[in-house]
C-alpha atoms as a PDB file:
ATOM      1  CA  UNK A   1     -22.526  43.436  52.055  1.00  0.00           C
ATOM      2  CA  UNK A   2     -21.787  46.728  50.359  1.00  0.00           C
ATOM      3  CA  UNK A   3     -20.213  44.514  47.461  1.00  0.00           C
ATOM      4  CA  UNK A   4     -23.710  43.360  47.448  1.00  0.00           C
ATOM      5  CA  UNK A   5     -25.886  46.734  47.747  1.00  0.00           C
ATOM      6  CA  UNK A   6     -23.619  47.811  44.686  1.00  0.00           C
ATOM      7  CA  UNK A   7     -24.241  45.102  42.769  1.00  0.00           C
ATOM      8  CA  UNK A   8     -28.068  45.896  43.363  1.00  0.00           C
ATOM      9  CA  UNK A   9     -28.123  49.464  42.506  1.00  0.00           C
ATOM     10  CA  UNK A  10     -25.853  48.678  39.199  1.00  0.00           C
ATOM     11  CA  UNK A  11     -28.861  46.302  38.222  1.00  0.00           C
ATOM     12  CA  UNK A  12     -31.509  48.910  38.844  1.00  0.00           C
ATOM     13  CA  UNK A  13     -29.802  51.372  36.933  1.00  0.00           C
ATOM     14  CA  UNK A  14     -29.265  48.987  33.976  1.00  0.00           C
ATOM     15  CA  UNK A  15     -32.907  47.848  33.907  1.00  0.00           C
ATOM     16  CA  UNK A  16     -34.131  51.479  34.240  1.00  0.00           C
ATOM     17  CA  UNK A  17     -31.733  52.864  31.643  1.00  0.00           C
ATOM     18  CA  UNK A  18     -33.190  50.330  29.339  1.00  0.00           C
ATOM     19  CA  UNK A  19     -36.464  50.470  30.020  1.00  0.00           C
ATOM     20  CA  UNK A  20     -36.011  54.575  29.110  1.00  0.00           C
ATOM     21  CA  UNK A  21     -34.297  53.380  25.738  1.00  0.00           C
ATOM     22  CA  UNK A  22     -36.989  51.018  24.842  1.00  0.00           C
ATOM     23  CA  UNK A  23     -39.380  53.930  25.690  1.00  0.00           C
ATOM     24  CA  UNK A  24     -37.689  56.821  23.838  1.00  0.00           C
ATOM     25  CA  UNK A  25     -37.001  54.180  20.779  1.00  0.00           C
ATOM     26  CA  UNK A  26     -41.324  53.531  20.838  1.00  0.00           C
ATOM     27  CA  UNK A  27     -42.669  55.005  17.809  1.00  0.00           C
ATOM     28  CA  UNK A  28     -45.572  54.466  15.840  1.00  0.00           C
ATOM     29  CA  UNK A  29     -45.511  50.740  13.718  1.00  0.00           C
ATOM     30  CA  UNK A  30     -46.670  50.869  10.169  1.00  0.00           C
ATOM     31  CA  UNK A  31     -49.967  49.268  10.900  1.00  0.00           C
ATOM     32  CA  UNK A  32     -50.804  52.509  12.710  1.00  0.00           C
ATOM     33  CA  UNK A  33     -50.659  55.105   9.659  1.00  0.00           C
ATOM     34  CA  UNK A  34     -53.575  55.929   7.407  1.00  0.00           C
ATOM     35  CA  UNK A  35     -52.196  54.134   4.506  1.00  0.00           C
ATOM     36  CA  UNK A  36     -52.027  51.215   6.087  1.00  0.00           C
ATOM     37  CA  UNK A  37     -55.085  51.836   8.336  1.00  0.00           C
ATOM     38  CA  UNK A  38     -57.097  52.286   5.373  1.00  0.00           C
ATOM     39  CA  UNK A  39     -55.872  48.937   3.448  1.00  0.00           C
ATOM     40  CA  UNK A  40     -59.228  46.952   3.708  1.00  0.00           C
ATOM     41  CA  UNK A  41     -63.184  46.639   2.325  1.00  0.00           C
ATOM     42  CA  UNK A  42     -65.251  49.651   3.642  1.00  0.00           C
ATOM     43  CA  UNK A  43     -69.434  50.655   3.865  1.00  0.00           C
ATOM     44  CA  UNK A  44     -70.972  53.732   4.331  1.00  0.00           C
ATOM     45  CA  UNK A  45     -72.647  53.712   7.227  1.00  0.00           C
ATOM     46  CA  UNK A  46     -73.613  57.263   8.097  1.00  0.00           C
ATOM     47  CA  UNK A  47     -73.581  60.707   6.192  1.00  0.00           C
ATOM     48  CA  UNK A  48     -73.772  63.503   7.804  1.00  0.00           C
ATOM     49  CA  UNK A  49     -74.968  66.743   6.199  1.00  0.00           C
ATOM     50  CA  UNK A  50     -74.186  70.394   8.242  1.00  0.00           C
ATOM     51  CA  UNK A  51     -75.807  73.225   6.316  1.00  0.00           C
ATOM     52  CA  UNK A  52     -75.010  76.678   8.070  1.00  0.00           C
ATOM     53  CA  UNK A  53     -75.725  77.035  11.230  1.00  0.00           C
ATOM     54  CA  UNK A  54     -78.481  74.217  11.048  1.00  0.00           C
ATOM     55  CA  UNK A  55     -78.028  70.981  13.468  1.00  0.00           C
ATOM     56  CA  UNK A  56     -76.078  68.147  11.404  1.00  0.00           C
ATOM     57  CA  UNK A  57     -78.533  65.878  10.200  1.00  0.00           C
ATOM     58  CA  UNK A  58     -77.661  62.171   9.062  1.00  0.00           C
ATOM     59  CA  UNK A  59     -78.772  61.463   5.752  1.00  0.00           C
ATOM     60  CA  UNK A  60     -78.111  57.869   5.415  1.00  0.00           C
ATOM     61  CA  UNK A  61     -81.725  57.024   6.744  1.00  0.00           C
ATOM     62  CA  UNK A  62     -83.308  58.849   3.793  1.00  0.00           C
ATOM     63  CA  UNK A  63     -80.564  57.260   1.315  1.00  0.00           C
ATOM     64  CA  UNK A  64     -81.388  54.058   2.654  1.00  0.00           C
ATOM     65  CA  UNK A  65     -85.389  54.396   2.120  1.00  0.00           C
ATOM     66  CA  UNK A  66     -84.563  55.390  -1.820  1.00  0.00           C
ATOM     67  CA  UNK A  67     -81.654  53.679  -2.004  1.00  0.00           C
ATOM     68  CA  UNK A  68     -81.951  50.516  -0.003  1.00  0.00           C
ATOM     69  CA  UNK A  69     -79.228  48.559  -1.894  1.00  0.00           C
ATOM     70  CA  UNK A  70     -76.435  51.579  -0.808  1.00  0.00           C
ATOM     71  CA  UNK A  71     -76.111  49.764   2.134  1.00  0.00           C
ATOM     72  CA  UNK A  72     -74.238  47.090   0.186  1.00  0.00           C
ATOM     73  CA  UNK A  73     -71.901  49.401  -1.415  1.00  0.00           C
ATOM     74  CA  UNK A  74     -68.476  48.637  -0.836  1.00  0.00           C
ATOM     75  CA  UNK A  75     -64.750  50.128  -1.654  1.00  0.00           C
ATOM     76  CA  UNK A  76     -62.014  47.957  -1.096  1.00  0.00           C
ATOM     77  CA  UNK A  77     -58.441  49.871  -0.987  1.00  0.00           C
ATOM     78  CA  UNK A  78     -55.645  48.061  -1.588  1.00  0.00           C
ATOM     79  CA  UNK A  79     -52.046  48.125  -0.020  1.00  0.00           C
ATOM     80  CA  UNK A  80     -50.990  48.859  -3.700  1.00  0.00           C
ATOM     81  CA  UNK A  81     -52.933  52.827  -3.687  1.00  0.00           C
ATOM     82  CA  UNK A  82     -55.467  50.530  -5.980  1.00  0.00           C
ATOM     83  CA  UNK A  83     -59.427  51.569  -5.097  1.00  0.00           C
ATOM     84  CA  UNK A  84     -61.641  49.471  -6.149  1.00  0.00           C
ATOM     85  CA  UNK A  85     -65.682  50.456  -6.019  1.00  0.00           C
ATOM     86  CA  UNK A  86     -68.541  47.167  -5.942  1.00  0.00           C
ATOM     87  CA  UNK A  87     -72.531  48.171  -6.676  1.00  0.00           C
ATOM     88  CA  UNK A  88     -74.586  45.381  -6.411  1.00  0.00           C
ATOM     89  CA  UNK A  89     -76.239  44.201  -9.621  1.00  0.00           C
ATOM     90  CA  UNK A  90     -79.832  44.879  -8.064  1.00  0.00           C
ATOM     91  CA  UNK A  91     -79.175  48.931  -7.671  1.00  0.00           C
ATOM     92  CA  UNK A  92     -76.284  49.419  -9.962  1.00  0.00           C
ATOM     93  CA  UNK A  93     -78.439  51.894 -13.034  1.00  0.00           C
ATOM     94  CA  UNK A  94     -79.758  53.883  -9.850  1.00  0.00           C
ATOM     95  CA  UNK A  95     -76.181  54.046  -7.554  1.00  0.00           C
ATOM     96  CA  UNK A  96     -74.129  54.753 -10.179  1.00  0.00           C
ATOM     97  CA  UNK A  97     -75.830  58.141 -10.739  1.00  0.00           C
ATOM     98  CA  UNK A  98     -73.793  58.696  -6.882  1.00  0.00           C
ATOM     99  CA  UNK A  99     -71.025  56.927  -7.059  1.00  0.00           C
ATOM    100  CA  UNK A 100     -70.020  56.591 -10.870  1.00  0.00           C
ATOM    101  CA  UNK A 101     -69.925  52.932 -11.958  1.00  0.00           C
ATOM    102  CA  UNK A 102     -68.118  49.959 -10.736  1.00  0.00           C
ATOM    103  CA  UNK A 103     -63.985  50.239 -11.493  1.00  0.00           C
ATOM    104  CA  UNK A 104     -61.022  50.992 -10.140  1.00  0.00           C
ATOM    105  CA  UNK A 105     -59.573  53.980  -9.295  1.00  0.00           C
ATOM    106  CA  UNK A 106     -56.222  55.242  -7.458  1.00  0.00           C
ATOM    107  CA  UNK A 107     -55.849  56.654  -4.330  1.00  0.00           C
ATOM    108  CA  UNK A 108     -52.952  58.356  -1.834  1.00  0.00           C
ATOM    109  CA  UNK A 109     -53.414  59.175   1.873  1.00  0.00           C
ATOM    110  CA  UNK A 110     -51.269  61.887   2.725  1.00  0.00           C
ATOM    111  CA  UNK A 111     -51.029  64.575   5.837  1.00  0.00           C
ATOM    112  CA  UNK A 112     -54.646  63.272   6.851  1.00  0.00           C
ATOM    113  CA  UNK A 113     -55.694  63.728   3.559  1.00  0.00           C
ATOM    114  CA  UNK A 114     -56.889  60.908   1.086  1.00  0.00           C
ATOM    115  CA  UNK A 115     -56.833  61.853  -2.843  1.00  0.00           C
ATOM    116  CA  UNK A 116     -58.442  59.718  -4.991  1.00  0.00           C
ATOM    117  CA  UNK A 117     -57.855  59.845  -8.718  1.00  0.00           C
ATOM    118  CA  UNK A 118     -60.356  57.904 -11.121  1.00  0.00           C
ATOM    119  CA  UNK A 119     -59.294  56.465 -14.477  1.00  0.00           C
ATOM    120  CA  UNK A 120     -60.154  59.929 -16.512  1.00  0.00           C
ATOM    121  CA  UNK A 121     -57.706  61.417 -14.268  1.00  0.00           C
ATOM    122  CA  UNK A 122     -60.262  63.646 -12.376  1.00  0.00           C
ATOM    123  CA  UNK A 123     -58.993  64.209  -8.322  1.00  0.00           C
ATOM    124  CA  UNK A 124     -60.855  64.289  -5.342  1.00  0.00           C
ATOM    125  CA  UNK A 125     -59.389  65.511  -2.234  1.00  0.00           C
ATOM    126  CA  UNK A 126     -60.864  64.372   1.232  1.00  0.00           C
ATOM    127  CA  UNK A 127     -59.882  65.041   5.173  1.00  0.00           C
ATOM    128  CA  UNK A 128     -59.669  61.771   6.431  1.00  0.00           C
ATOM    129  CA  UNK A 129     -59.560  60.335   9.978  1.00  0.00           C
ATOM    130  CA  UNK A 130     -59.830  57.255  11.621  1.00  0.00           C
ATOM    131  CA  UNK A 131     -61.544  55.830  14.902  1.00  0.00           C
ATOM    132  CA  UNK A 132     -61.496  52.148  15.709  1.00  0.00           C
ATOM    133  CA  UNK A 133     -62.910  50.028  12.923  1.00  0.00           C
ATOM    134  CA  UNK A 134     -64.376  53.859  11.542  1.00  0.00           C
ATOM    135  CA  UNK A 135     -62.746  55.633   8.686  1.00  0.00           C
ATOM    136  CA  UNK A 136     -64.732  59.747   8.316  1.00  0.00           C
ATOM    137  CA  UNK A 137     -64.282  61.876   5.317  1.00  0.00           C
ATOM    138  CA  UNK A 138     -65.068  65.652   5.550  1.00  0.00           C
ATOM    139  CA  UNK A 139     -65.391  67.936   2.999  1.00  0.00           C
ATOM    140  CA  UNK A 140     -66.770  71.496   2.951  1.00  0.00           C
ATOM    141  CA  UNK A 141     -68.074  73.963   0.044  1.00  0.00           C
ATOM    142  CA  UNK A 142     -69.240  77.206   0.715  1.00  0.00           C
ATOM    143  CA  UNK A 143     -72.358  78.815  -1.777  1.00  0.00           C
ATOM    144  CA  UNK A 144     -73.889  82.109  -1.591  1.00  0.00           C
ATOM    145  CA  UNK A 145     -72.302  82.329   1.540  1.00  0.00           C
ATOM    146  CA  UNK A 146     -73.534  79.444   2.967  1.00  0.00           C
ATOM    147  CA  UNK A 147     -70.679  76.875   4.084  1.00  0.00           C
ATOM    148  CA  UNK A 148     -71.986  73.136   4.267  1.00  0.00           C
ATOM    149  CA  UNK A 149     -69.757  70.390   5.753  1.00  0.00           C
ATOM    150  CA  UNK A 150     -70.346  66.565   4.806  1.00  0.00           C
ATOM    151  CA  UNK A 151     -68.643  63.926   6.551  1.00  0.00           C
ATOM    152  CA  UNK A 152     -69.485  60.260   5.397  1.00  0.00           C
ATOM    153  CA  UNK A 153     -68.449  57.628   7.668  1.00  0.00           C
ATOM    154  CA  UNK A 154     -67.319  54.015   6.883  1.00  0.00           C
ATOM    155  CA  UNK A 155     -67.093  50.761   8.904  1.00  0.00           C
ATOM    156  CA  UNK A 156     -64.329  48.476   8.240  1.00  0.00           C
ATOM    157  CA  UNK A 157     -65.672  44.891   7.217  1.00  0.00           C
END
């Protein structure tokens, strides 16, 4: 019987020591960094605009009624750092005064930043986070003292 009792407590220490390796050996995979989070085809599906102290105010509506076609904008980033940009024929001489023309461009994600660098060489750097199937850039620039904050937000497709 005690033979028995310490068999018992030697197998609830083993499976509790390993269940506190497996735990303390748990780290994030791959799939959940923002490289690879970002690997896919995106839309813009919101832009918000925060002037001052003024409320934010989404802009996309008022895109969308001069700009229907934006809605069909898409930017595919690849696993490669390859960025590739797709206008549809219908709104392409209007959406590439936005977004520049259809192309490919390169881009890093780095300490919740993404830099993208088009084919001239010119950089952009973005803050970048992710929520589900939602990928946000925010950017700020402050004139005459005025500080305005855009985030544009993306759904994965």
């Amino acid at each position: 019987m005690k033979n028995l009792l310490s068999l018992r407590k030697f197998i609830v220490l083993l499976v509790l020591s390993s269940l506190s390796m497996t735990v303390m050996n748990c780290s994030k995979s791959d799939a959940d960094t923002p490289t690879a989070q970002i690997v896919g085809t995106w839309k813009i599906t919101n832009i918000f605009v925060k002037e001052g102290n003024a409320a934010e105010e989404d802009q996309m509506p008022l895109l969308l009624f001069f700009l229907p076609c934006i809605k069909d904008i898409t930017f595919t980033f690849k696993s490669n750092g390859e960025l590739a940009g797709s206008v549809p024929k219908e709104c392409q001489s209007t959406a590439d005064d936005f977004i520049g023309a259809n192309g490919t461009a390169k881009y890093e994600v780095k300490d919740n930043k993404l830099t993208i660098t088009d084919t001239d060489g010119t950089a952009t750097t973005e803050d970048i986070s992710f929520s589900g199937s939602q990928m946000t850039w925010t950017s700020s620039e402050t004139s005459g003292g005025v500080v305005t904050t855009t985030k544009v937000v993306f759904t994965k497709q």
